[in-house]
C-alpha atoms as a PDB file:
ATOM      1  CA  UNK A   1       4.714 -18.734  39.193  1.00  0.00           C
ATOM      2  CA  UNK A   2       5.804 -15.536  40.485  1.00  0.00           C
ATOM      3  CA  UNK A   3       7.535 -14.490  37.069  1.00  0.00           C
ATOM      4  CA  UNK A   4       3.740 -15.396  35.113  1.00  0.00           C
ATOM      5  CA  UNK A   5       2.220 -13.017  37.513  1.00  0.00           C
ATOM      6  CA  UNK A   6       4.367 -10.629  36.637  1.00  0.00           C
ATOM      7  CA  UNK A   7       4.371 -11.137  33.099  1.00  0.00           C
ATOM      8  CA  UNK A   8       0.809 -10.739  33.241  1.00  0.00           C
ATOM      9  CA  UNK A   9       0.350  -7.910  35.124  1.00  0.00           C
ATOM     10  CA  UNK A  10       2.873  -6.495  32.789  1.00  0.00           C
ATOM     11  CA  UNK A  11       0.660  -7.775  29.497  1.00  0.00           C
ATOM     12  CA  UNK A  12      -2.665  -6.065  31.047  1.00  0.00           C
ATOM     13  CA  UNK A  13      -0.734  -2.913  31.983  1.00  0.00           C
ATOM     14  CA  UNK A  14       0.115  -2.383  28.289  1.00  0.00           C
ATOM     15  CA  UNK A  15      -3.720  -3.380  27.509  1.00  0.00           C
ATOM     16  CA  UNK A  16      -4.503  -0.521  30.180  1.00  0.00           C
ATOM     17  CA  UNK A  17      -6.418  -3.239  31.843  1.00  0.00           C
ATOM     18  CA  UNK A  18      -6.742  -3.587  35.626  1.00  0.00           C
ATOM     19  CA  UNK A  19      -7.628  -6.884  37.515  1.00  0.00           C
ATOM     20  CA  UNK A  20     -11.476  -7.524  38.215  1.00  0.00           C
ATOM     21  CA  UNK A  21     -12.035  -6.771  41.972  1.00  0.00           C
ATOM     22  CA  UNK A  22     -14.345  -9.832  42.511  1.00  0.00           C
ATOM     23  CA  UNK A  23     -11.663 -12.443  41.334  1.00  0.00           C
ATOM     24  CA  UNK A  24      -9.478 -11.252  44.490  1.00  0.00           C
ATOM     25  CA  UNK A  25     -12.389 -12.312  46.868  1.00  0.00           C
ATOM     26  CA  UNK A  26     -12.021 -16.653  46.104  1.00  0.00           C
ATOM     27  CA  UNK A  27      -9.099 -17.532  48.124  1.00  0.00           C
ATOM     28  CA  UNK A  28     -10.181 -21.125  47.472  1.00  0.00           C
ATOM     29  CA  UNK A  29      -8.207 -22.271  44.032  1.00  0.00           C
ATOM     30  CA  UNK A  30      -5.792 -24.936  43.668  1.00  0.00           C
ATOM     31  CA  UNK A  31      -2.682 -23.239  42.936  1.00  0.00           C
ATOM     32  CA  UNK A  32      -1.271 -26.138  40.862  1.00  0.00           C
ATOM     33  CA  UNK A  33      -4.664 -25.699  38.837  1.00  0.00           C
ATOM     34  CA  UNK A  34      -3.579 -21.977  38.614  1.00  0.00           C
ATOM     35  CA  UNK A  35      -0.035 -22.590  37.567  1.00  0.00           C
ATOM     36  CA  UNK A  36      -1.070 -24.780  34.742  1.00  0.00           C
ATOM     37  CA  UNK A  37      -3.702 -22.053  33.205  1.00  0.00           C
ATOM     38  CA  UNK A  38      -1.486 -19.377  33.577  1.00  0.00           C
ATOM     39  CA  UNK A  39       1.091 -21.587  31.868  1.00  0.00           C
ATOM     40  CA  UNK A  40      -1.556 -22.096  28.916  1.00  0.00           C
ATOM     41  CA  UNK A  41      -2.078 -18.348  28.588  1.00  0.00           C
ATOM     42  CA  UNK A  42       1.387 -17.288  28.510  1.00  0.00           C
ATOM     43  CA  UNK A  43       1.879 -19.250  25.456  1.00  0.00           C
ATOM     44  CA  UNK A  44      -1.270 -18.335  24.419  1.00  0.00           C
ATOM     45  CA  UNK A  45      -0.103 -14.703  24.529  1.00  0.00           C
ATOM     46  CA  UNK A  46       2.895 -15.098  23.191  1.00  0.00           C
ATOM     47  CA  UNK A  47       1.451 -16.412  20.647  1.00  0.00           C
ATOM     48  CA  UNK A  48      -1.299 -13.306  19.784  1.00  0.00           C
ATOM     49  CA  UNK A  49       1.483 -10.783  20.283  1.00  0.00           C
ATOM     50  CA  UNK A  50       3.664 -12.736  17.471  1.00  0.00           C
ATOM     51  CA  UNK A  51       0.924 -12.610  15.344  1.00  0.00           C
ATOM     52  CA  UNK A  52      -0.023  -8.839  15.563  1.00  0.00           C
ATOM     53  CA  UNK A  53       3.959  -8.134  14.955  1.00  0.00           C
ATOM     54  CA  UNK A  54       3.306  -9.837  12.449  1.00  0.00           C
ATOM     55  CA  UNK A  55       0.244  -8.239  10.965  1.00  0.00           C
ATOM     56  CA  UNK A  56       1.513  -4.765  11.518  1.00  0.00           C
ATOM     57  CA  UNK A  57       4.673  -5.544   9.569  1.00  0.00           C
ATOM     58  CA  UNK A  58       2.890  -7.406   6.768  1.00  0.00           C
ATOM     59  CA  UNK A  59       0.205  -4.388   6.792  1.00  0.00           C
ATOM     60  CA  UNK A  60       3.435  -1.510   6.566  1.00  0.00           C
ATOM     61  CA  UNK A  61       5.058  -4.067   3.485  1.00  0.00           C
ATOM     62  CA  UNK A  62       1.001  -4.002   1.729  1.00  0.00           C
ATOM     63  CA  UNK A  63       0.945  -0.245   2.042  1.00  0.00           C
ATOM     64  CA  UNK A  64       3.958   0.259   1.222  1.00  0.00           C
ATOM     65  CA  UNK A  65       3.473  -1.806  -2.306  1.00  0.00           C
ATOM     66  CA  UNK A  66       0.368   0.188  -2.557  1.00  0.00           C
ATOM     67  CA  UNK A  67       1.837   3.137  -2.726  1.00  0.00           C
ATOM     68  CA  UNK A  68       4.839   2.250  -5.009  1.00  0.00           C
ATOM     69  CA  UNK A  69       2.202   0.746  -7.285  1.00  0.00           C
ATOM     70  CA  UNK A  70       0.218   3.990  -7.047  1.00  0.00           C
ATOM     71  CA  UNK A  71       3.139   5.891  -8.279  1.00  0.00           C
ATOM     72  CA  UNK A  72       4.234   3.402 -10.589  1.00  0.00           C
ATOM     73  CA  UNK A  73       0.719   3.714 -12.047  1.00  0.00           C
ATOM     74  CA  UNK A  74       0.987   7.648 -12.024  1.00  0.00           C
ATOM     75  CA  UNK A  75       3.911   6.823 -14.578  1.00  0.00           C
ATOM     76  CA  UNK A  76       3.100   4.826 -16.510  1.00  0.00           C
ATOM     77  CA  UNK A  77      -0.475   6.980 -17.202  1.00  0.00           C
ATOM     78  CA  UNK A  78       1.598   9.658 -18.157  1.00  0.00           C
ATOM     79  CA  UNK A  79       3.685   7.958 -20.220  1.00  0.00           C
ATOM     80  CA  UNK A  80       1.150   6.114 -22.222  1.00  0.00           C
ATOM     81  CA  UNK A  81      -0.857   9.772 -22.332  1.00  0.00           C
ATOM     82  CA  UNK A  82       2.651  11.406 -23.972  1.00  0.00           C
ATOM     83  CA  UNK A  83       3.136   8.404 -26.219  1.00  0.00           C
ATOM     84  CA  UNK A  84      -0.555   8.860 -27.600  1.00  0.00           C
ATOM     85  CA  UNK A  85      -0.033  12.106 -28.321  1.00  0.00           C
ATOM     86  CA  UNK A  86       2.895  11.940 -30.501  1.00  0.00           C
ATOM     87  CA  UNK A  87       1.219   8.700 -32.221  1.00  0.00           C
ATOM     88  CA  UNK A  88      -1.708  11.666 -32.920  1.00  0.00           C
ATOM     89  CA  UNK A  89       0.936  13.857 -33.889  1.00  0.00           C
ATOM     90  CA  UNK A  90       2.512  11.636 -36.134  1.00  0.00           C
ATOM     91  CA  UNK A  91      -1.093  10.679 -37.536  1.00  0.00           C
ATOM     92  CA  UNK A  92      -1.811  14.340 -38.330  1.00  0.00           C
ATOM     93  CA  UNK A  93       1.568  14.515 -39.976  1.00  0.00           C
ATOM     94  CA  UNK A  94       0.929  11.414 -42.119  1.00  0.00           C
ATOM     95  CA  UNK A  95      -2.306  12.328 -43.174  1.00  0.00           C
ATOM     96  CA  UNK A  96      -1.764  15.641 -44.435  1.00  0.00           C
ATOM     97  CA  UNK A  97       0.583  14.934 -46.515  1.00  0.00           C
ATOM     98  CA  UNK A  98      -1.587  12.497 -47.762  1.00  0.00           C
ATOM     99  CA  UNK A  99      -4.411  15.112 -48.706  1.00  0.00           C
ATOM    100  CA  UNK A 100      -4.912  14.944 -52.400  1.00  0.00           C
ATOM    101  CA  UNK A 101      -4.792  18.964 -52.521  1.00  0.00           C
ATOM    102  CA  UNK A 102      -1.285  18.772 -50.640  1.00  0.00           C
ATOM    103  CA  UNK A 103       0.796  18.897 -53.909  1.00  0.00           C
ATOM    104  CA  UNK A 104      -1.446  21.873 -55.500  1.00  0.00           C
ATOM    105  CA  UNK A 105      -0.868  23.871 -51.890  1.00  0.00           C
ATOM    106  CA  UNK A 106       3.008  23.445 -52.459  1.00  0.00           C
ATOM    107  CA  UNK A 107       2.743  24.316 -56.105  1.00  0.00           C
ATOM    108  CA  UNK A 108       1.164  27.567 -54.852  1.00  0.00           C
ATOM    109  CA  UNK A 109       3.430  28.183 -52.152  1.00  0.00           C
ATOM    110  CA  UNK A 110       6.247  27.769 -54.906  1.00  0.00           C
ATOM    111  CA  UNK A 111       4.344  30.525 -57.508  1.00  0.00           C
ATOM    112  CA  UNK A 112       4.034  32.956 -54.697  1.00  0.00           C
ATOM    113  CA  UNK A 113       7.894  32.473 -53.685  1.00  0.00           C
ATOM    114  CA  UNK A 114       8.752  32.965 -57.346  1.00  0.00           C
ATOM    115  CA  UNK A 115       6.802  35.821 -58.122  1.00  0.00           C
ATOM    116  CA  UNK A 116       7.800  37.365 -54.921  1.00  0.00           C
ATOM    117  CA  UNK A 117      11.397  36.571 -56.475  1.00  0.00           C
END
């Protein structure tokens, strides 16, 4: 009984919580009574500081997928915004050479080289 005392006072120490002042001022409880409830709230406890080890460890793993998807994002954005602009580029290629005045501008180019010549 001794050791679940302790345990507890230890558990509301790290809450920063201090025993109520009125609860010392009963000394009529059965202490096999008490022994049984504190029994039921040290597994009880247990069990709520498992779970928040838990949560905080599943909450780090979330953020840290967050951010890896974040940045994963980030490069794949930039990758599909470089890819569309050399499909534009290669557009613009394509379709100038598919101008129907494309052949009379080389033709030109060609007299000016010649008479150049």
């Amino acid at each position: 009984m001794a050791r679940k005392l302790r345990f507890f006072r230890e558990q509301m120490a790290r809450a920063g919580l201090s025993p109520s002042s009125h609860s010392l001022g009963t000394p009529d409880f059965d202490l096999d009574n008490l022994e049984v409830k504190l029994g039921e709230f040290e597994v009880e406890l247990l069990e709520i500081k498992d779970n928040n080890e838990k949560l905080q460890r599943n909450y780090s793993e979330l953020l840290e997928y967050k951010l890896v998807l974040e940045k994963v994002g980030e490069f794949f954005h930039l990758a599909q915004s470089i890819a569309a602009a050399h499909q534009r580029e290669l557009e613009v290629q394509q379709n100038g050479e598919g101008y129907i005045d494309t052949p009379l501008l080389l033709e030109q180019v060609c007299f000016c080289c010649l008479s150049i010549v």
